[in-house]
Protein backbone atom coordinates (compact mmCIF):
# COMPACT_ATOMS: atom_id res chain seq x y z
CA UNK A 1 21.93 6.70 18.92
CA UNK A 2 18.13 5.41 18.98
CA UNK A 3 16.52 4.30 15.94
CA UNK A 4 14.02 7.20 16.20
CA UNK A 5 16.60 9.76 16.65
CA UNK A 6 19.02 8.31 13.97
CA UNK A 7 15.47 8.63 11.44
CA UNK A 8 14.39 11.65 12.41
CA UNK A 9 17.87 13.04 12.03
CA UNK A 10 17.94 11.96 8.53
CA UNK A 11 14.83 13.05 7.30
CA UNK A 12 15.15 16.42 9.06
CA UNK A 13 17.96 17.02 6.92
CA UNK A 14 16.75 15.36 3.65
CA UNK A 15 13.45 17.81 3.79
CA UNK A 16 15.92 20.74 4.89
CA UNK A 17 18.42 20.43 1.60
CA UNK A 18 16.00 19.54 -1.07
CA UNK A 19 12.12 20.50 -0.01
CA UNK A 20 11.49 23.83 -1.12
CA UNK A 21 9.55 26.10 1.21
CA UNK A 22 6.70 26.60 -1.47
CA UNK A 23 6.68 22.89 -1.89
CA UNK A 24 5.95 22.24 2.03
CA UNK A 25 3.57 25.32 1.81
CA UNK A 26 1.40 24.05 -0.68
CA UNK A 27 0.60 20.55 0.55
CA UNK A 28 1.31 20.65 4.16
CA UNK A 29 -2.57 20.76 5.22
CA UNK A 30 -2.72 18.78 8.09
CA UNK A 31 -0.81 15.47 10.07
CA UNK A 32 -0.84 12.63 7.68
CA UNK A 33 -0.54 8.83 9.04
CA UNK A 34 1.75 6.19 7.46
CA UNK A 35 1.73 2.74 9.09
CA UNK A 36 5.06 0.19 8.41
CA UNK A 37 5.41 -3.22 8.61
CA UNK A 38 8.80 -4.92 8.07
CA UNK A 39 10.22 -8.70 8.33
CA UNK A 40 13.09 -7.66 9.55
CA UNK A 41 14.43 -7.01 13.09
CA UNK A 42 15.81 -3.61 14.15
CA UNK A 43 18.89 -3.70 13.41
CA UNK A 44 18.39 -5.26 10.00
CA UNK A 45 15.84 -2.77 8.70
CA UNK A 46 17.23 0.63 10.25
CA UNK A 47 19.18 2.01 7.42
CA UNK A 48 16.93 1.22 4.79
CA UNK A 49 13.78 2.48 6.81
CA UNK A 50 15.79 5.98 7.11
CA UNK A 51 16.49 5.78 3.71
CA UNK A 52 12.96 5.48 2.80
CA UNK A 53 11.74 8.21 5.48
CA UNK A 54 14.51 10.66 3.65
CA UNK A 55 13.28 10.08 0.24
CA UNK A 56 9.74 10.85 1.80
CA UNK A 57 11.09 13.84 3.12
CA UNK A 58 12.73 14.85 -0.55
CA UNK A 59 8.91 15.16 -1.37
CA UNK A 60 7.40 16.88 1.13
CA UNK A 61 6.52 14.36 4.11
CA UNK A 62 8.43 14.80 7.16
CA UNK A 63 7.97 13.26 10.60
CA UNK A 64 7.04 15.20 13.30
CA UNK A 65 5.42 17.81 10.90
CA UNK A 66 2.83 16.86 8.43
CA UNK A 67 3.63 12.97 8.82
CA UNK A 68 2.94 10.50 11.81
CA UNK A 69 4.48 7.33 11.53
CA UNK A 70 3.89 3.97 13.34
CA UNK A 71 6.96 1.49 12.27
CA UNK A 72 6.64 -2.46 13.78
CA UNK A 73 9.33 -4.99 13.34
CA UNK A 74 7.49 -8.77 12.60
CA UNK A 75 10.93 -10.37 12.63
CA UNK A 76 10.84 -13.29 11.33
CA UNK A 77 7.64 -14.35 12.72
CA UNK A 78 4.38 -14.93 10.73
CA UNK A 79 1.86 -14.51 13.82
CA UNK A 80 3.71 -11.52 14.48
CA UNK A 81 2.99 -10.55 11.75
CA UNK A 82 -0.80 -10.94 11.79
CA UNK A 83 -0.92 -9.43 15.40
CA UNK A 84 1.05 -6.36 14.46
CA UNK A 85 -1.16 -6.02 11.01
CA UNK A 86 -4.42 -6.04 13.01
CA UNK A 87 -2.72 -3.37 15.38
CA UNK A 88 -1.81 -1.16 12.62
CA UNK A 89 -4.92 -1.01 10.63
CA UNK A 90 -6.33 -0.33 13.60
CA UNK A 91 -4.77 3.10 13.90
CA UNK A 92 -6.68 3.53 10.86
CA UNK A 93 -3.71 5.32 8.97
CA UNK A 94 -3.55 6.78 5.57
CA UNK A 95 -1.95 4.50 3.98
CA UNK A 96 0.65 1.21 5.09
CA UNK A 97 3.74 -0.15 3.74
CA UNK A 98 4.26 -3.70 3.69
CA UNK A 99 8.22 -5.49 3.26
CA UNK A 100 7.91 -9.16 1.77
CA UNK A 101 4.61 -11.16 0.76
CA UNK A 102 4.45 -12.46 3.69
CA UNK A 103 3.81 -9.40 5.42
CA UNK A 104 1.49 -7.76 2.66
CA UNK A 105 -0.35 -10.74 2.57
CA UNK A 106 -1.56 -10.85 6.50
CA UNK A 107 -1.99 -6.89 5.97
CA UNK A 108 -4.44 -7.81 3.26
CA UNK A 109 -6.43 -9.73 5.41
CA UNK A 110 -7.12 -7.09 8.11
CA UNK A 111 -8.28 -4.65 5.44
CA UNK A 112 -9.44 -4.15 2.09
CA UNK A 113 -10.25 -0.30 2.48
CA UNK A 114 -6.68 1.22 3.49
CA UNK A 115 -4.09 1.80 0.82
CA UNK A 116 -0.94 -0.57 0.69
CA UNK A 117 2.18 0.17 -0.71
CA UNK A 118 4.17 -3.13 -0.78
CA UNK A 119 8.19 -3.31 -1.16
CA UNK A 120 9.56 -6.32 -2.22
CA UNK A 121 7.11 -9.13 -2.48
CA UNK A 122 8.67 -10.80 -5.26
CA UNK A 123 6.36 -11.86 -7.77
CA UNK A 124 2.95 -9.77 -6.59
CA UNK A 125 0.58 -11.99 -8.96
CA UNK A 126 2.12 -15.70 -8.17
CA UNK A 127 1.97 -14.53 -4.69
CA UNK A 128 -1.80 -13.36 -4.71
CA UNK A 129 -1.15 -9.82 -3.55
CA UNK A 130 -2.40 -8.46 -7.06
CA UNK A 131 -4.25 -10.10 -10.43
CA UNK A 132 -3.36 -7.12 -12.39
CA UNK A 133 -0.35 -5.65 -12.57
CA UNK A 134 -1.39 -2.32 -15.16
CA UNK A 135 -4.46 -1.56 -13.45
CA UNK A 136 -4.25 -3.10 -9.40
CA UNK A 137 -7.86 -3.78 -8.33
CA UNK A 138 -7.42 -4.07 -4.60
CA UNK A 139 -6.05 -1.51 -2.37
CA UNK A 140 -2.19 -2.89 -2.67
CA UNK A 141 -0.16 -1.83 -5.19
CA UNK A 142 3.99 -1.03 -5.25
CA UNK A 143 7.04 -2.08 -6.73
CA UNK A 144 8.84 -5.25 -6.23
CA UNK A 145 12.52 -6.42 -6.13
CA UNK A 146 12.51 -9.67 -7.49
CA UNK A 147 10.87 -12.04 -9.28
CA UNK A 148 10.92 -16.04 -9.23
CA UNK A 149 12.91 -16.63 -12.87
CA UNK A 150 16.09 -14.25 -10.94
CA UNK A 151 16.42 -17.49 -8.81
CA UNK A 152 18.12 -19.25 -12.00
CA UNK A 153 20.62 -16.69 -11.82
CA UNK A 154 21.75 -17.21 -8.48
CA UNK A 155 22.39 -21.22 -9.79
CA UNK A 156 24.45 -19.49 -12.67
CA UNK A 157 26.88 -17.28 -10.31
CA UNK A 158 27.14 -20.43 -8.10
CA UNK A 159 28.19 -22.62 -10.82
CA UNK A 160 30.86 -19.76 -12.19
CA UNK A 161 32.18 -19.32 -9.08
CA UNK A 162 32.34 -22.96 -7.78
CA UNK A 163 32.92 -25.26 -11.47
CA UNK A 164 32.55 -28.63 -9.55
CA UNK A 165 29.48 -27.86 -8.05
CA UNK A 166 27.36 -30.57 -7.36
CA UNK A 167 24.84 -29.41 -4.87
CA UNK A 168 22.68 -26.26 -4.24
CA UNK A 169 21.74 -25.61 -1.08
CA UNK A 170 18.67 -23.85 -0.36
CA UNK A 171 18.27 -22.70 3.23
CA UNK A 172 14.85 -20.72 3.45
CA UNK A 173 12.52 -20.17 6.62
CA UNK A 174 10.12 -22.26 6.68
CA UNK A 175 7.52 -20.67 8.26
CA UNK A 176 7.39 -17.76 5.66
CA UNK A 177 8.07 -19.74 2.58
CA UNK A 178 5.43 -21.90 1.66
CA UNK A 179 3.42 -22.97 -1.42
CA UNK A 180 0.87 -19.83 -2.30
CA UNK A 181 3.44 -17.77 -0.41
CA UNK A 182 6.17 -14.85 -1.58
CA UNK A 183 9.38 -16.98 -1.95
CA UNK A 184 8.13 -20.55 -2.53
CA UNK A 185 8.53 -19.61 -6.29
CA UNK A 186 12.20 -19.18 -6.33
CA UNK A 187 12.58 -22.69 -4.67
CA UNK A 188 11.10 -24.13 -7.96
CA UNK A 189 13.23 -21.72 -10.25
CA UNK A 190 16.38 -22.75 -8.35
CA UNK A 191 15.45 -26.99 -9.02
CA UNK A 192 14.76 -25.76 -12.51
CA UNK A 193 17.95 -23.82 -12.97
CA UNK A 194 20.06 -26.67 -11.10
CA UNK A 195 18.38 -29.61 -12.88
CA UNK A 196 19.14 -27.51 -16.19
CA UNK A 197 23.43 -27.71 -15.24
CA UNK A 198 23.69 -31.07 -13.71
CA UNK A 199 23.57 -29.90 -10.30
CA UNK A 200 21.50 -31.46 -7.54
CA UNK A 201 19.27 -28.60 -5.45
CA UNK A 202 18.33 -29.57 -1.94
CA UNK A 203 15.88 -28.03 0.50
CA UNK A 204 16.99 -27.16 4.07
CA UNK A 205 14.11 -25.45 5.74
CA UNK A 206 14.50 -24.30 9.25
CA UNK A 207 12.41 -22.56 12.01
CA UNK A 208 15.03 -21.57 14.14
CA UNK A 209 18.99 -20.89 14.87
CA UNK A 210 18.69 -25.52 15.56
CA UNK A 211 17.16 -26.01 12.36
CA UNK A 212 20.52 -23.86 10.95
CA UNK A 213 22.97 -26.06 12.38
CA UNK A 214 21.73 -29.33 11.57
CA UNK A 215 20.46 -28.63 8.00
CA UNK A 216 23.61 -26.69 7.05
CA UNK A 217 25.74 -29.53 8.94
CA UNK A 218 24.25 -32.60 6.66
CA UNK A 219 24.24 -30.42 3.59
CA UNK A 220 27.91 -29.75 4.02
CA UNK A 221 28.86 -33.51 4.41
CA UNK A 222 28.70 -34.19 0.73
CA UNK A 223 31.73 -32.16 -1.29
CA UNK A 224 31.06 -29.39 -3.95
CA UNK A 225 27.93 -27.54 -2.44
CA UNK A 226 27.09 -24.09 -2.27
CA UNK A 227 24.46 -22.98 -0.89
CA UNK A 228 21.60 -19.95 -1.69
CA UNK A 229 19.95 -18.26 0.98
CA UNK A 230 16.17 -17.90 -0.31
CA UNK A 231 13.83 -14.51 0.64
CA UNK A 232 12.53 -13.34 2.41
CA UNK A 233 15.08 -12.02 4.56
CA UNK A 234 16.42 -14.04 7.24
CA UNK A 235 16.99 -12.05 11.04
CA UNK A 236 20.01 -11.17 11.89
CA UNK A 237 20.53 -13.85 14.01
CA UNK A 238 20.07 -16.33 11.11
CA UNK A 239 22.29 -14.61 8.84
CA UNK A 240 24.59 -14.71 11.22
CA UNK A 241 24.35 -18.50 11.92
CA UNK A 242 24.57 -19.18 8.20
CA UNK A 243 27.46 -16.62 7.55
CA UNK A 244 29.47 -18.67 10.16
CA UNK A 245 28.27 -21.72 9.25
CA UNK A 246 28.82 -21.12 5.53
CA UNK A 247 32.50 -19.85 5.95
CA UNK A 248 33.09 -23.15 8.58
CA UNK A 249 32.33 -25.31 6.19
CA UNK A 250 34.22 -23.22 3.05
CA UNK A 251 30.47 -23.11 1.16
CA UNK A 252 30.19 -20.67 -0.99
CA UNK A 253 26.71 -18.76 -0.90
CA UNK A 254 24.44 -16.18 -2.27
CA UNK A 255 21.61 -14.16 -1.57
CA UNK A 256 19.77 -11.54 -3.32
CA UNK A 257 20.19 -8.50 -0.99
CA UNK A 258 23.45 -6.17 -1.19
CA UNK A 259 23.77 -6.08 2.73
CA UNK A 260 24.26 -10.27 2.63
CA UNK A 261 27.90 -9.66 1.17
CA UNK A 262 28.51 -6.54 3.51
CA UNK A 263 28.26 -9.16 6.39
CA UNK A 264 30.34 -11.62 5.45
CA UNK A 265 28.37 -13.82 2.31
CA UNK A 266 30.20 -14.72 -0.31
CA UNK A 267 28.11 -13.00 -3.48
CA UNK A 268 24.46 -10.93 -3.99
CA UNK A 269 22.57 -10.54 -6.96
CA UNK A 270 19.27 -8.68 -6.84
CA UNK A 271 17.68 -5.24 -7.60
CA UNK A 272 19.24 -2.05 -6.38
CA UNK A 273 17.75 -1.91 -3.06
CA UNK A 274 17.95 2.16 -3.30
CA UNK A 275 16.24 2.54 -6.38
CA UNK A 276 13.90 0.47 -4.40
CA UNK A 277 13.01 2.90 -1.92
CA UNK A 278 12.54 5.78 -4.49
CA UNK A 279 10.15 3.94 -6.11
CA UNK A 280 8.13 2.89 -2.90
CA UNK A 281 8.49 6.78 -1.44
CA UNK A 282 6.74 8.15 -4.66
CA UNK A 283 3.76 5.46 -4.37
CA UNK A 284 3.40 6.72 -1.24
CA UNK A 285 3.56 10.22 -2.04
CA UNK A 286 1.06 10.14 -5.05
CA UNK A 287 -1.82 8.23 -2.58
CA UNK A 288 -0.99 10.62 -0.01
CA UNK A 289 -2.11 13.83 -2.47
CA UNK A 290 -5.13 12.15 -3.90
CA UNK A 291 -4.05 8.87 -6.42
CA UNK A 292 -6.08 6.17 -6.20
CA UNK A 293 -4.63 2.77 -5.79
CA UNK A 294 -6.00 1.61 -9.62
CA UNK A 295 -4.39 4.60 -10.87
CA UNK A 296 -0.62 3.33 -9.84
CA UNK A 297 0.34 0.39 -11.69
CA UNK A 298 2.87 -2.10 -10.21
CA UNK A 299 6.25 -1.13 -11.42
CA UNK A 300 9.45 -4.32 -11.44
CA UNK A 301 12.47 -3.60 -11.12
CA UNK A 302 14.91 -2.62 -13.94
CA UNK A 303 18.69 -2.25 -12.74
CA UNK A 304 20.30 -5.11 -11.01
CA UNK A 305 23.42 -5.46 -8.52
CA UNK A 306 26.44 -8.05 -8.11
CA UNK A 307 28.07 -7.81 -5.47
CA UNK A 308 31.34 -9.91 -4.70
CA UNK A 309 33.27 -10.15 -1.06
CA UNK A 310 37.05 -11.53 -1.99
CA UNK A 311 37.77 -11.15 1.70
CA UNK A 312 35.44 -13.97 2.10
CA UNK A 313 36.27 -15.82 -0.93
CA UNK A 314 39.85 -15.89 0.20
CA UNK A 315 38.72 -17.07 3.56
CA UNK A 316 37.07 -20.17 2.31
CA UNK A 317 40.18 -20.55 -0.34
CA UNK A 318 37.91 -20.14 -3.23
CA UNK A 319 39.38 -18.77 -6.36
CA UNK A 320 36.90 -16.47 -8.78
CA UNK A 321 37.32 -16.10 -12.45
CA UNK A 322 38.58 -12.88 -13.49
CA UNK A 323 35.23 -12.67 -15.60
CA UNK A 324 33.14 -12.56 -12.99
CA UNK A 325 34.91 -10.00 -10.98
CA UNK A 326 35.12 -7.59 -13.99
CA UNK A 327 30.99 -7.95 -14.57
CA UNK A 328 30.97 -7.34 -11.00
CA UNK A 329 29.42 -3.54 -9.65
CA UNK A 330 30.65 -3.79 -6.61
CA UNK A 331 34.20 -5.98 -4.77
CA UNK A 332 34.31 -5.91 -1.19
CA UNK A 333 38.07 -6.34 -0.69
């Protein structure tokens, strides 16, 4: 099925089961425009993009009917990114929403006029997208997944699962995370956290699937390592390389999104990415009926998820403590 059809299919049905008729009546004045920008390839970003459309549709916005919507993919690419932001704000929509700091960031810098709802930039104000987070004096406001001090916990997990540690990897792209940049932070969290246990972080930085190999490769020649895969997300063809990599070389690893472990990494520990998408759907909703950007302060996220896959931990013959299976929310067996 194509990704339009699969999204329209889903929001079709999410306005049809829980939009009331009044509801639609009473706000449905005319073709609205929403403009998306995501890191993430295709493939990567489908299910959560429906997601988001059908929580849209829960409150009154459905494609096709009062709601036009022009989705680009920026990959993993940071002039892509730029190139599709100046194409989007030129469509002059209602509002745009923005996936990562990277990508809010080069929206930013196309316009200072049309509202931006961002999704998971990390830490908004050590990124630059906002100075204040009760009262946001741009046009960008949202809610965010993470922030840099959750990076410490991903050292902690590591350490439980793997006792002997001695080294943290931390692969990361390096054309997305840089200093002044969403991500860079949890870099400096993670050498805080490791230096804290003992444990020795090193930086592998790549630019592409080469970069992979050969950092993951040298990393893996010393004994004990694990390794953390830093945000923003990574395309699928990077995962990839680093899930086969990672389970080649018997590393454990962990990232902060749910769908890591679903493909084969070995934990996850970050905000629920559903609870996510509510959020972000009613930002967009209240701008599109009137709120003003200043009126929506940026909201952080308040429930977290582990996630655990034993199929993988067998595969690198890793044994887990019973404790942190039990405080686990989710085992993929």
């Amino acid at each position: 099925m194509r990704r339009r059809e699969f999204i329209a299919g889903l929001g079709a049905a999410g306005a049809c089961a829980t939009v009331p008729r009044l509801a639609l009546g009473q706000q449905d004045t005319g073709m609205r425009r929403l403009a998306m920008l995501v890191p993430g390839d295709e493939d990567q970003s489908i299910t959560s993009v429906a997601i988001f459309l059908n929580e849209l549709a829960k409150l009154g916005w459905v494609e096709g009917r009062n709601l036009r919507i022009d989705l680009r993919h920026g990959s993993a690419d940071a002039d892509r990114f730029r190139s599709y932001a100046a194409e989007l704000v030129g469509l002059a929509p209602d509002v745009i929403v923005t996936v990562s700091g990277a990508v809010t960031t080069a929206v930013q810098r196309q316009t200072q006029a049309i509202p931006i709802v961002f999704l998971a930039v990390g830490d908004p104000v050590a990124s630059g997208v906002v100075k204040n987070i009760a009262r946001p004096e741009g046009n960008a406001t949202g809610v965010t997944n993470l922030f840099d001090s959750i990076a410490g916990k991903w050292v902690e997990l590591l350490k439980e699962a793997l006792p002997s540690i001695a080294n943290v990897g931390m692969i990361y792209n390096a054309r997305l995370v840089v200093p002044g940049a969403g991500g860079y932070g949890y870099l400096l969290s993670i050498e805080e956290a490791a230096r804290a246990i003992g444990v020795q972080a090193i930086r592998i930085p790549y630019r592409d699937a080469i970069d992979i190999v050969r950092g993951i490769d040298a990393f893996a020649a010393a004994a004990n390592g694990g390794l953390i895969v830093v945000p923003p997300v990574s395309t699928s063809s990077d995962r990839k390389s680093i899930h086969r990599l990672a389970a080649e070389h018997r590393l454990p690893d962990i990232q902060a999104f749910s769908s890591f472990a679903a493909e084969g990494g070995l934990m996850t520990y970050g905000s629920d990415s559903v609870a996510l998408l509510q959020r972000g759907s009613y930002f967009v909703d209240r701008i599109l009926r009137g709120a003003k950007v200043s009126e929506l302060p940026v909201e952080f996220p308040t429930t977290f998820k582990l996630v655990v896959n034993m199929k993988t931990a067998k595969a690198i013959g890793l044994s887990l403590p019973e404790s942190l299976l039990l405080r686990a929310d989710e085992v993929i067996e």
